[in-house]
N, C-alpha and C. Protein backbone atom coordinates (compact mmCIF):
# COMPACT_ATOMS: atom_id res chain seq x y z
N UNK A 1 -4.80 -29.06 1.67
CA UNK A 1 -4.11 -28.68 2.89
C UNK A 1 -3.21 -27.48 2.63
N UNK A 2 -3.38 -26.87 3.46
CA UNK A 2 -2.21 -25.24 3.56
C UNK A 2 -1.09 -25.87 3.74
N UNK A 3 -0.19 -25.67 3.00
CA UNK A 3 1.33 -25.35 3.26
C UNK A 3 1.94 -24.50 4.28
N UNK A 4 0.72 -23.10 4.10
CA UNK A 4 1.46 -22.05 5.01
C UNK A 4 1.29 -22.47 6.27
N UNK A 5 -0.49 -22.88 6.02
CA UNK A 5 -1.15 -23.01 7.46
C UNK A 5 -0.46 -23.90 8.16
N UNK A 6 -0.05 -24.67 8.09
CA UNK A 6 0.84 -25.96 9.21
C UNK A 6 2.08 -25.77 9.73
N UNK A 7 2.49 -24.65 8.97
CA UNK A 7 4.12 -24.51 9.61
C UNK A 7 3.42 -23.30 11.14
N UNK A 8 4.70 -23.84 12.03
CA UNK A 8 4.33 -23.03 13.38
C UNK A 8 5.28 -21.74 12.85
N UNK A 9 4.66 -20.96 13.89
CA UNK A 9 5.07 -19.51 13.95
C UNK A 9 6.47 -19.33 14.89
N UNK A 10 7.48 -19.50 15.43
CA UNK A 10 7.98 -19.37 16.48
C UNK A 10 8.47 -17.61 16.72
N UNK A 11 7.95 -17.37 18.51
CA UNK A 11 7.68 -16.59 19.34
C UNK A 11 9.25 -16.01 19.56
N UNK A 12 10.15 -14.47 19.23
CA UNK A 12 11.20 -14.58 19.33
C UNK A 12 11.05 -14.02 20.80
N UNK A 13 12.71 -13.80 21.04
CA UNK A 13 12.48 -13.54 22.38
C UNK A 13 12.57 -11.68 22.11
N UNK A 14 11.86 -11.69 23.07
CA UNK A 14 11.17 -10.00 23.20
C UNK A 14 9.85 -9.79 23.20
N UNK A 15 9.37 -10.76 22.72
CA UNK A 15 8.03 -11.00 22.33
C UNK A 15 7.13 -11.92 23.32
N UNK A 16 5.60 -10.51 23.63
CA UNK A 16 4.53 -11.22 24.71
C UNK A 16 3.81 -11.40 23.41
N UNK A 17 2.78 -12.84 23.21
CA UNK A 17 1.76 -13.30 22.67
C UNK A 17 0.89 -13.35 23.72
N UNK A 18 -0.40 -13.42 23.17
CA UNK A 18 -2.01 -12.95 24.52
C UNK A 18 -2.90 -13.49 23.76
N UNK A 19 -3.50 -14.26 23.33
CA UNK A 19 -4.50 -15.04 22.58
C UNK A 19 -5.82 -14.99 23.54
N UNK A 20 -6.60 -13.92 22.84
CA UNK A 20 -8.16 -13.43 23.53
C UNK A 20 -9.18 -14.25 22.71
N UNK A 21 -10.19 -14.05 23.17
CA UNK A 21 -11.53 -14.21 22.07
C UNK A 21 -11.84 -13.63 20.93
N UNK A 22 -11.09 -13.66 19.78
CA UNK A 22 -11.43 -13.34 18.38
C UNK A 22 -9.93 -11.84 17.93
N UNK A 23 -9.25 -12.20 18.71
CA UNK A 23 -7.99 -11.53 18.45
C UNK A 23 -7.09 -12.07 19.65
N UNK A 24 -5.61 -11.75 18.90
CA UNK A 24 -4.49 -12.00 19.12
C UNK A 24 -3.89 -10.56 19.13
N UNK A 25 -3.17 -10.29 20.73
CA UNK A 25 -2.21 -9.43 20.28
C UNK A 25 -0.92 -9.87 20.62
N UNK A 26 0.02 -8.96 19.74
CA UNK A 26 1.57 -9.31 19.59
C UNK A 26 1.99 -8.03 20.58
N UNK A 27 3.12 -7.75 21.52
CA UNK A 27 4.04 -6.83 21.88
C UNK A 27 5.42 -7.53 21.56
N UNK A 28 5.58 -6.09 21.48
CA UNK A 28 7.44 -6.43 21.58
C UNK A 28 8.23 -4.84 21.74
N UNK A 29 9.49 -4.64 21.32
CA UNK A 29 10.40 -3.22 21.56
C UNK A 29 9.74 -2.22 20.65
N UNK A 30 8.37 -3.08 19.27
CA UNK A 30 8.50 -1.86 18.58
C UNK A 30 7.39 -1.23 18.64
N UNK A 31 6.30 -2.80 19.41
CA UNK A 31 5.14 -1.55 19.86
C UNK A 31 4.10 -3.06 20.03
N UNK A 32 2.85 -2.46 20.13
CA UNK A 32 2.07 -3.67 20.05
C UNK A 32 0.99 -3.70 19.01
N UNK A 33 0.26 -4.80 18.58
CA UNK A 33 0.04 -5.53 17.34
C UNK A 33 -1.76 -6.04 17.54
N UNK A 34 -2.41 -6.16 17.24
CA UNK A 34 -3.56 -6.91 17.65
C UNK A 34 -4.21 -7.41 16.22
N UNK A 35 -4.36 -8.60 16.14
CA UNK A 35 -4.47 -9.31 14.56
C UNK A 35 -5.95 -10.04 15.84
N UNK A 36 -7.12 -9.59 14.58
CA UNK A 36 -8.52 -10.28 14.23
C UNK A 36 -8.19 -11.83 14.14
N UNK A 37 -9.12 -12.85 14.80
CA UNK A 37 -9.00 -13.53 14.38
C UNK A 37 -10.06 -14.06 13.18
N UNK A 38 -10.04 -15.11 12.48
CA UNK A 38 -10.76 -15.13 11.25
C UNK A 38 -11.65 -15.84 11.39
N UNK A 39 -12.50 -16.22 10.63
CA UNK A 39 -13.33 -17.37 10.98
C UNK A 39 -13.66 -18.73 10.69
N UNK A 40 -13.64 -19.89 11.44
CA UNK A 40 -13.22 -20.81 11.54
C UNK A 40 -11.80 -21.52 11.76
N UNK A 41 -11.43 -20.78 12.41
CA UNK A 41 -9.56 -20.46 12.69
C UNK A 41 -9.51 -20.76 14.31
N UNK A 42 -8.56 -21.55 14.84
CA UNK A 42 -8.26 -21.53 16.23
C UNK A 42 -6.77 -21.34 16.60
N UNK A 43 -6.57 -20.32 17.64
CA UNK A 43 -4.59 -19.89 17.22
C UNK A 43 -4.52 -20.83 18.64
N UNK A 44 -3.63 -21.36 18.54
CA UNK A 44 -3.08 -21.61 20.06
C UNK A 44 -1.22 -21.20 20.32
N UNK A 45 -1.58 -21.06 21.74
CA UNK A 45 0.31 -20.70 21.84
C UNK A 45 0.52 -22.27 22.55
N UNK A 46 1.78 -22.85 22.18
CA UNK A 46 2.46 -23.71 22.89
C UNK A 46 3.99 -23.76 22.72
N UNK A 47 4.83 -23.96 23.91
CA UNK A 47 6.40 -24.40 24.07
C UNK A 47 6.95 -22.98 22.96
N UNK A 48 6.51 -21.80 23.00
CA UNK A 48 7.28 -20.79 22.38
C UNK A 48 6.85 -20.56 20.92
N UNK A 49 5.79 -21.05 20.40
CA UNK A 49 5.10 -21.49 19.01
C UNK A 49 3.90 -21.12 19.45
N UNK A 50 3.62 -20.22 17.89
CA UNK A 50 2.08 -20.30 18.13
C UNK A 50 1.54 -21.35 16.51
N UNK A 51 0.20 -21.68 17.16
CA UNK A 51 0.08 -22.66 15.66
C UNK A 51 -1.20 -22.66 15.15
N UNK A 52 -1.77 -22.45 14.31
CA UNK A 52 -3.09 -21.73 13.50
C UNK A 52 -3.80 -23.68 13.07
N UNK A 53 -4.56 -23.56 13.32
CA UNK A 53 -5.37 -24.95 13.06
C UNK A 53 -7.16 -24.60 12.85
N UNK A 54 -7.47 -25.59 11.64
CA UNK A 54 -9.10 -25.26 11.26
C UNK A 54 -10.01 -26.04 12.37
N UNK A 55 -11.10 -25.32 12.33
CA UNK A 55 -12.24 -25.68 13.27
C UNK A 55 -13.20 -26.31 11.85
N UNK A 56 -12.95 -26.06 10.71
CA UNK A 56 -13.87 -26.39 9.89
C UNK A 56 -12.99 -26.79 8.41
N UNK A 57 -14.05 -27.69 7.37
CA UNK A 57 -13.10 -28.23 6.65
C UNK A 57 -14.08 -27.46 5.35
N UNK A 58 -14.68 -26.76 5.16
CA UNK A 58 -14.94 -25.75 3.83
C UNK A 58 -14.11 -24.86 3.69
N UNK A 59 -13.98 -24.54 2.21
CA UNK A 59 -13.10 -23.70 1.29
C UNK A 59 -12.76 -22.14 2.25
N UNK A 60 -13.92 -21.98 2.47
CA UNK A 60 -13.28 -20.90 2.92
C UNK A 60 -12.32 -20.85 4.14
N UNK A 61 -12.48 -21.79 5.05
CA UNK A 61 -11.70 -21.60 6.13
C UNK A 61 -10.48 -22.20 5.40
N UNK A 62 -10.25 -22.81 4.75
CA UNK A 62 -9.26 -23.24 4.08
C UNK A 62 -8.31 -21.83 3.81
N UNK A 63 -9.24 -21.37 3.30
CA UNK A 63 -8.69 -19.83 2.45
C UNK A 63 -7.73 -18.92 3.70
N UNK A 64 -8.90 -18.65 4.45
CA UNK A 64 -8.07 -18.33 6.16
C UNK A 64 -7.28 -18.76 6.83
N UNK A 65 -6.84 -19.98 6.39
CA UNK A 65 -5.97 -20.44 7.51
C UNK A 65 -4.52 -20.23 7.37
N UNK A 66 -4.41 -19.90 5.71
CA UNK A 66 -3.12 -19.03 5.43
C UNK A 66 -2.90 -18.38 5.50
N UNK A 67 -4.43 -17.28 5.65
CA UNK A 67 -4.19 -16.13 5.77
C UNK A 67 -3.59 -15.74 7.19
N UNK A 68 -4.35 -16.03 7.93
CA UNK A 68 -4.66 -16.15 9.62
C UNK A 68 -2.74 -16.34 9.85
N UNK A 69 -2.00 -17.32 9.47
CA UNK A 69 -1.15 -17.31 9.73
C UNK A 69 0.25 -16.56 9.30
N UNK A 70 -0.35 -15.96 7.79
CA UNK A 70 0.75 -15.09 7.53
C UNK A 70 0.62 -13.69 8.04
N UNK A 71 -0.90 -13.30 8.46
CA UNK A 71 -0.90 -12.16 9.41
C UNK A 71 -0.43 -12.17 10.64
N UNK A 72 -0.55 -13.28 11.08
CA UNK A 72 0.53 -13.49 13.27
C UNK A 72 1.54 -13.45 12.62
N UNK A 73 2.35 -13.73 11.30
CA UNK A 73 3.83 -13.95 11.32
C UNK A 73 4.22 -12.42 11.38
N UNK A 74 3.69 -11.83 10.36
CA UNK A 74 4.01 -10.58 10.20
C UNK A 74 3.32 -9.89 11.12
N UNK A 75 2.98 -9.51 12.25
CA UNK A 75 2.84 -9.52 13.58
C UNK A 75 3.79 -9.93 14.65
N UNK A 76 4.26 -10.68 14.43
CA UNK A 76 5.59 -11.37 15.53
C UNK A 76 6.52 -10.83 14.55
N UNK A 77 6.85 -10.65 13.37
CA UNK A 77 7.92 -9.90 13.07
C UNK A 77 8.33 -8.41 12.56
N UNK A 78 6.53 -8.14 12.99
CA UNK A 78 6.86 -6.23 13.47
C UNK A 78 6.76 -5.79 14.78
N UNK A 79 6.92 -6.73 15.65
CA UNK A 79 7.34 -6.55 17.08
C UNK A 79 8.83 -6.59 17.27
N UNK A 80 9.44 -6.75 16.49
CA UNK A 80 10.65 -7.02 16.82
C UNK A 80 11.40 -5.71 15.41
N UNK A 81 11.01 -5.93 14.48
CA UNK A 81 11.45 -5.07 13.93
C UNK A 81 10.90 -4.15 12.95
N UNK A 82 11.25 -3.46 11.91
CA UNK A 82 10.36 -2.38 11.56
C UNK A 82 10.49 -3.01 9.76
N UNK A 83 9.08 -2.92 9.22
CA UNK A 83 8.97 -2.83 7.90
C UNK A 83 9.12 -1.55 7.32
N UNK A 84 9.96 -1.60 6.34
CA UNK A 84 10.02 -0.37 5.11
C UNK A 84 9.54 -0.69 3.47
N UNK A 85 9.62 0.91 3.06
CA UNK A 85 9.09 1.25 1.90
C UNK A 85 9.48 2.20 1.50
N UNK A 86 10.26 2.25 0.38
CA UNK A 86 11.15 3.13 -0.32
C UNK A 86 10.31 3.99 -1.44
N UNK A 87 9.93 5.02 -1.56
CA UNK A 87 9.50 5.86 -2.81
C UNK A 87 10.44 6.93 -3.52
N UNK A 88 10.64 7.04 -4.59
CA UNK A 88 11.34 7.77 -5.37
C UNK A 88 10.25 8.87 -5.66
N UNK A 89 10.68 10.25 -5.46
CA UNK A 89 10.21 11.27 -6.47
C UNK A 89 11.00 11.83 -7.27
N UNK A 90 10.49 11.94 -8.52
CA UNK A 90 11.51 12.14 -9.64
C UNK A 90 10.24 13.41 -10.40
N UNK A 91 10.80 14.34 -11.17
CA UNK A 91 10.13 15.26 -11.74
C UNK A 91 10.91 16.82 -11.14
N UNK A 92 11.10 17.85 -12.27
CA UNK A 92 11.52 19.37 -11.89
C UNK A 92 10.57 20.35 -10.72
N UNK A 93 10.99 20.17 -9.52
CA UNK A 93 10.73 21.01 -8.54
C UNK A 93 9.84 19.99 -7.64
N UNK A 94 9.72 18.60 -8.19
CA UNK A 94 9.11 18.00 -6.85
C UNK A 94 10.10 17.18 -5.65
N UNK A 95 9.20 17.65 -4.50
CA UNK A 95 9.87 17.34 -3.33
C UNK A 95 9.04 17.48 -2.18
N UNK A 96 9.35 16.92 -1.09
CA UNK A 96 8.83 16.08 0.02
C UNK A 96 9.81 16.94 0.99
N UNK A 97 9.09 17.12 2.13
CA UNK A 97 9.53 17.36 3.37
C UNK A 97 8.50 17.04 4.52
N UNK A 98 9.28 16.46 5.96
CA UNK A 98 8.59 16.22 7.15
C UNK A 98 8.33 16.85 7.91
N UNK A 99 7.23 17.74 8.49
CA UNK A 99 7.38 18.67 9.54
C UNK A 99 6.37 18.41 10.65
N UNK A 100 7.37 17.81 11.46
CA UNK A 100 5.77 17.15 12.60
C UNK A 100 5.41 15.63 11.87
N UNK A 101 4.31 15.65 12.30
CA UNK A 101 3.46 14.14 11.84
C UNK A 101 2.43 15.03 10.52
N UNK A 102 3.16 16.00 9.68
CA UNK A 102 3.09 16.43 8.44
C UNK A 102 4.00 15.76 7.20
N UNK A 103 3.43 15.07 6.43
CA UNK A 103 4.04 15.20 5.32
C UNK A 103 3.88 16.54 4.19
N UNK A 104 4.55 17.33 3.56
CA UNK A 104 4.53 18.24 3.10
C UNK A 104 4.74 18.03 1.78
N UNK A 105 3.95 17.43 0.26
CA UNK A 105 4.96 17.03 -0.84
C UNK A 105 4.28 18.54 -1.93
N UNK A 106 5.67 18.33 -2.52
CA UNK A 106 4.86 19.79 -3.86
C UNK A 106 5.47 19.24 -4.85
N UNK A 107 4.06 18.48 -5.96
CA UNK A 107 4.59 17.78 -7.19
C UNK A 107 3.52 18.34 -8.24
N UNK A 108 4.04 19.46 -8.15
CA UNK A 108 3.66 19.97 -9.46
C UNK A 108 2.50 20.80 -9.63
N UNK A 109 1.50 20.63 -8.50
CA UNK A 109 0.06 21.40 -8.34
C UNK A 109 0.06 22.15 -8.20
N UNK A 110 -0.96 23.06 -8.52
CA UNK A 110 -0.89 24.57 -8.49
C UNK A 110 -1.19 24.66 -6.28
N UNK A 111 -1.00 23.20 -5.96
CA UNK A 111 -0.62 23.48 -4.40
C UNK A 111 -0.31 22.61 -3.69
N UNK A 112 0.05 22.76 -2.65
CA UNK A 112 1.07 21.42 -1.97
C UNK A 112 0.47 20.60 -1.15
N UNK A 113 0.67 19.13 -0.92
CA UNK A 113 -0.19 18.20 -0.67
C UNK A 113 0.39 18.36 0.79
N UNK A 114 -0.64 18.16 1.53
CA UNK A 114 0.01 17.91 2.88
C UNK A 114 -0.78 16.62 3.26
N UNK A 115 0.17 15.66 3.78
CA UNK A 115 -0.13 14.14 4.67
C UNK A 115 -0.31 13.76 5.73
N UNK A 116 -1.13 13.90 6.68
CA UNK A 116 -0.91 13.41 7.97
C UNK A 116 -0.58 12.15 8.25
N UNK A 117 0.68 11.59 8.54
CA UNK A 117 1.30 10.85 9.07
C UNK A 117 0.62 9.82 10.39
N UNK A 118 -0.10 8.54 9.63
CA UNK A 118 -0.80 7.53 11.12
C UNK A 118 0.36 7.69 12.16
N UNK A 119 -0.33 7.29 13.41
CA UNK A 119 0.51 7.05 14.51
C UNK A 119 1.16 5.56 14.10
N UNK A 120 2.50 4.86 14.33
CA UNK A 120 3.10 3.47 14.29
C UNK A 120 3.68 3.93 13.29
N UNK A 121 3.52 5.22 12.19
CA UNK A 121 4.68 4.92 10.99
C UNK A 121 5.82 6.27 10.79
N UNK A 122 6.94 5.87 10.73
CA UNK A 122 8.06 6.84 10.71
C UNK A 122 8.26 7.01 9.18
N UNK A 123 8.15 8.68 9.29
CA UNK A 123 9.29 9.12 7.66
C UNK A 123 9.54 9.71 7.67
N UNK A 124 11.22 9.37 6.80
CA UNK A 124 11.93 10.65 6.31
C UNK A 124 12.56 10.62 5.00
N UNK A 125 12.72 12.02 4.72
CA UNK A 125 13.34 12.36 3.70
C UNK A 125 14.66 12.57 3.56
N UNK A 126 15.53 11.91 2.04
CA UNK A 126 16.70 11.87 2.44
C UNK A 126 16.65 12.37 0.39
N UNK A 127 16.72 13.28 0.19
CA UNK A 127 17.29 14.08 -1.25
C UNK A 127 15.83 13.68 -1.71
N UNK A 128 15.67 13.08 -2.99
CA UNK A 128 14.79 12.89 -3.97
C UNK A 128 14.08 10.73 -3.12
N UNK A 129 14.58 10.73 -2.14
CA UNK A 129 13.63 9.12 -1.80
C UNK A 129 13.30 9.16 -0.90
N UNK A 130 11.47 9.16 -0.38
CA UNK A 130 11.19 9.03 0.71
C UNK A 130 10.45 7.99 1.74
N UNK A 131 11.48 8.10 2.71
CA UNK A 131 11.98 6.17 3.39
C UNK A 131 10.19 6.32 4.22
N UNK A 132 9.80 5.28 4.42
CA UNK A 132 8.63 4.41 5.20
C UNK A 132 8.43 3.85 6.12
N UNK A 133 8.55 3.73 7.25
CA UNK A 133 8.98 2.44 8.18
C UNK A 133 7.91 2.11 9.11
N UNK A 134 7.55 1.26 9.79
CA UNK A 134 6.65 0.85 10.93
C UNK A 134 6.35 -0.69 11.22
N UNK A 135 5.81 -0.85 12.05
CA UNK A 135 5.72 -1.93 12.85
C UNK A 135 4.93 -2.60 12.02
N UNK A 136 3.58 -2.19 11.65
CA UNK A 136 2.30 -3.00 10.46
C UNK A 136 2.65 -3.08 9.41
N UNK A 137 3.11 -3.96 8.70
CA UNK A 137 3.31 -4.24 7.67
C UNK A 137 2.31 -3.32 6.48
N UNK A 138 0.56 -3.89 6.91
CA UNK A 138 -0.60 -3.83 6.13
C UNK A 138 -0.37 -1.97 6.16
N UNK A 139 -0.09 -1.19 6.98
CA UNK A 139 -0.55 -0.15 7.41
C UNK A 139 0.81 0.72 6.88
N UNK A 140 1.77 0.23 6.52
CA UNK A 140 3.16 0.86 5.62
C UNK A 140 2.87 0.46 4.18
N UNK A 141 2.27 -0.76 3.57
CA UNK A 141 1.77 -0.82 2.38
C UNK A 141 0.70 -0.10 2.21
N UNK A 142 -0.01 0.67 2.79
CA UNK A 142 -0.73 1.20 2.37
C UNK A 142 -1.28 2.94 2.69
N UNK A 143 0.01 2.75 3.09
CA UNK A 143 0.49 4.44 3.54
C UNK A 143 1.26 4.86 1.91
N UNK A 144 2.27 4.25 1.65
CA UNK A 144 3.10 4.21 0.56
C UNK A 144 2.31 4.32 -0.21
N UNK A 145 1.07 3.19 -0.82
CA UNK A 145 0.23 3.53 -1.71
C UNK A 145 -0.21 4.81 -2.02
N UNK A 146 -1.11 5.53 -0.66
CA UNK A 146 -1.32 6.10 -0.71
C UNK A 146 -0.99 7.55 -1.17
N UNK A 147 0.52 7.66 -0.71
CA UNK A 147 1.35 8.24 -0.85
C UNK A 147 1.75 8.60 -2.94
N UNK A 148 1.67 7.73 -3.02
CA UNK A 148 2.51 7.31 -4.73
C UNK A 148 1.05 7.52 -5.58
N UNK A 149 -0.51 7.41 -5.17
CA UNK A 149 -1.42 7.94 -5.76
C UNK A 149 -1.82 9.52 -5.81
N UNK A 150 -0.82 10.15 -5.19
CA UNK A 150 -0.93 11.61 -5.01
C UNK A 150 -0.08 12.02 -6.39
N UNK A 151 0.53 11.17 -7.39
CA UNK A 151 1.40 11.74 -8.64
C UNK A 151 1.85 10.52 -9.35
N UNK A 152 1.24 9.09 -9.73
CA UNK A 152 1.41 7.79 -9.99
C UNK A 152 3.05 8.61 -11.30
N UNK A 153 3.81 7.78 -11.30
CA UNK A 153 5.00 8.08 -12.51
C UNK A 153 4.13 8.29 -13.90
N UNK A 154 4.63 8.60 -14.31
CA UNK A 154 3.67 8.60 -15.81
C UNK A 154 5.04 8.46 -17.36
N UNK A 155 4.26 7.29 -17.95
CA UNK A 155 5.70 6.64 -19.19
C UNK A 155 5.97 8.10 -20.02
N UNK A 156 6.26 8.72 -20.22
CA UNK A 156 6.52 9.48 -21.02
C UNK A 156 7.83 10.23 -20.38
N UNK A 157 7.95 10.88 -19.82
CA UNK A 157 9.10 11.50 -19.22
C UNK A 157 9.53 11.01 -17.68
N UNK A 158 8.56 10.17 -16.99
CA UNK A 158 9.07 9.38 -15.79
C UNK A 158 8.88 9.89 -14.25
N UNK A 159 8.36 10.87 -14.81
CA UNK A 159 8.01 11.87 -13.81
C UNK A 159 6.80 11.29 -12.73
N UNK A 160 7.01 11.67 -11.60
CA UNK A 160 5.52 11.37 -10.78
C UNK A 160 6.88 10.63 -9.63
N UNK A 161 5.34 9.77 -8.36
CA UNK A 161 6.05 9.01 -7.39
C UNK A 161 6.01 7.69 -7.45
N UNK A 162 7.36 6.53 -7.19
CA UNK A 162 7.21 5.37 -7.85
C UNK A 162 8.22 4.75 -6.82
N UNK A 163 8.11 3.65 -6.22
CA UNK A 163 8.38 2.37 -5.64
C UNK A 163 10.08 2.50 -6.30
N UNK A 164 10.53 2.00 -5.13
CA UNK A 164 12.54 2.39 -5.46
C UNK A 164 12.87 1.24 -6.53
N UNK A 165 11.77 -0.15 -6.27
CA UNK A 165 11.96 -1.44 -7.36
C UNK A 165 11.34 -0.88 -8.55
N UNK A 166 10.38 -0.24 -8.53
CA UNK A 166 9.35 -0.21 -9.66
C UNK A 166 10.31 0.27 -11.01
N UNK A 167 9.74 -0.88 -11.83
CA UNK A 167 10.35 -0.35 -13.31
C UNK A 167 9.01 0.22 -14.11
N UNK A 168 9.10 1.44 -14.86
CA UNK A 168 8.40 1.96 -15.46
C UNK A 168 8.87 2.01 -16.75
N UNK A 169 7.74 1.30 -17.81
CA UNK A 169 7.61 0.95 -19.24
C UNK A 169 7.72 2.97 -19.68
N UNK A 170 8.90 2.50 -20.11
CA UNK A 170 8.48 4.11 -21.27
C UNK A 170 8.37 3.86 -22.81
N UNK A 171 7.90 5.24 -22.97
CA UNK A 171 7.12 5.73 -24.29
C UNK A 171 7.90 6.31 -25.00
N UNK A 172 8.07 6.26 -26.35
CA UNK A 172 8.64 7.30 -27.02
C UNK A 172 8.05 8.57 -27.08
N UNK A 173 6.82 8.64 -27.62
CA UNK A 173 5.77 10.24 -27.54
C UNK A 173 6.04 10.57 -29.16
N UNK A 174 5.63 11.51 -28.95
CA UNK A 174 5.45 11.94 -30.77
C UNK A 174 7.03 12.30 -31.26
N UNK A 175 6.96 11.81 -32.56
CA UNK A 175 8.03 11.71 -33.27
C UNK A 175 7.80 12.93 -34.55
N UNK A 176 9.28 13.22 -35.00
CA UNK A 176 8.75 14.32 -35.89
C UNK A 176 8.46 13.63 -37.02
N UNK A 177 6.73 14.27 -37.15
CA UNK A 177 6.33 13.60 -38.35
C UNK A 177 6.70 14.74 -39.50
N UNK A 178 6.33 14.29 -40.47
CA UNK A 178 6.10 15.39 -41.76
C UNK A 178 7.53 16.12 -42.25
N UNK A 179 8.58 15.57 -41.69
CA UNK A 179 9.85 16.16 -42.73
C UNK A 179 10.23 15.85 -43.59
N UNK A 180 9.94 14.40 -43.84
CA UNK A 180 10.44 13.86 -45.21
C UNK A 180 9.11 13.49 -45.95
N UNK A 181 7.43 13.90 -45.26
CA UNK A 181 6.92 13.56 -45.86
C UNK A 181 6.03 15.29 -46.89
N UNK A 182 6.08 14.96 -48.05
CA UNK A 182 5.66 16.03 -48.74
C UNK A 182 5.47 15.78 -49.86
């Protein structure tokens, strides 16, 4: 039995739920939401709760039914408010600027990356960290990704783009060999 799957979702206020044929959408102040439904999954809304229950008792719907429900949560709680994602750029002369639904970054290439910015996600730049925000959770994790594979940090001098938590293992690098050896 899911743990996740059994707990109800509760509906805050601001928030329209619409339960269609094979999707669910969420509105609210920050925009609207439409989550797939999965298969073998039935969502129902009741008394201000929505509540995810199996149509079937194999593994896999098993597998979905947590899923199914931690995607409406995070759905009902990017209607209401905004997910972020913090990136650090660190390295001599790299830097990020917004111009338009342009991201503009220059890390180091002999040329400058430019990003087009999805519709639902806000950024800006504030010195050397650049902030993430939007309503989709799935769709800010993987903007950021995207983002941080354009110059991953690299252990040796620390340089590149890296997650504001991320700890990066460093390296010593070559040591002077051969002075005392002769």
């Amino acid at each position: 039995m899911s743990k996740i799957g059994k707990k109800p979702i509760k509906i805050e206020d601001g928030v329209t739920v619409k339960i269609e044929t094979g999707a669910v959408k969420v509105a609210g102040k920050n925009g609207a939401l439409e989550v797939p439904v999965l298969p073998w999954i039935s969502v129902a809304e009741k008394e201000g709760e929505i509540n995810v229950s199996l149509l079937s008792k194999n593994k896999q719907a098993r597998s979905n039914w947590g899923t199914m429900r931690a995607l409406l949560q995070n759905a009902v709680t990017g209607a209401t408010k905004d997910f972020n994602k913090e990136l650090i750029i660190e390295g001599v002369g790299y830097r990020a600027e917004v111009a338009g639904s342009v991201l503009n970054l220059n890390l180091g290439y002999s040329h400058p990356i430019k990003f087009d910015i999805p519709n639902g996600i806000r950024m800006e730049v504030v010195k050397n960290t650049l902030k993430i925000s939007g309503a989709d959770k799935e769709l800010v994790g993987r903007v950021a990704a995207k983002i941080r594979s354009f110059r991953k940090p690299e252990p040796y001098n620390g340089k590149g783009i890296r997650y504001i938590n991320e700890v990066i293992k460093r390296k010593a690098g070559k040591k002077a060999a051969g002075a005392s050896a002769k």
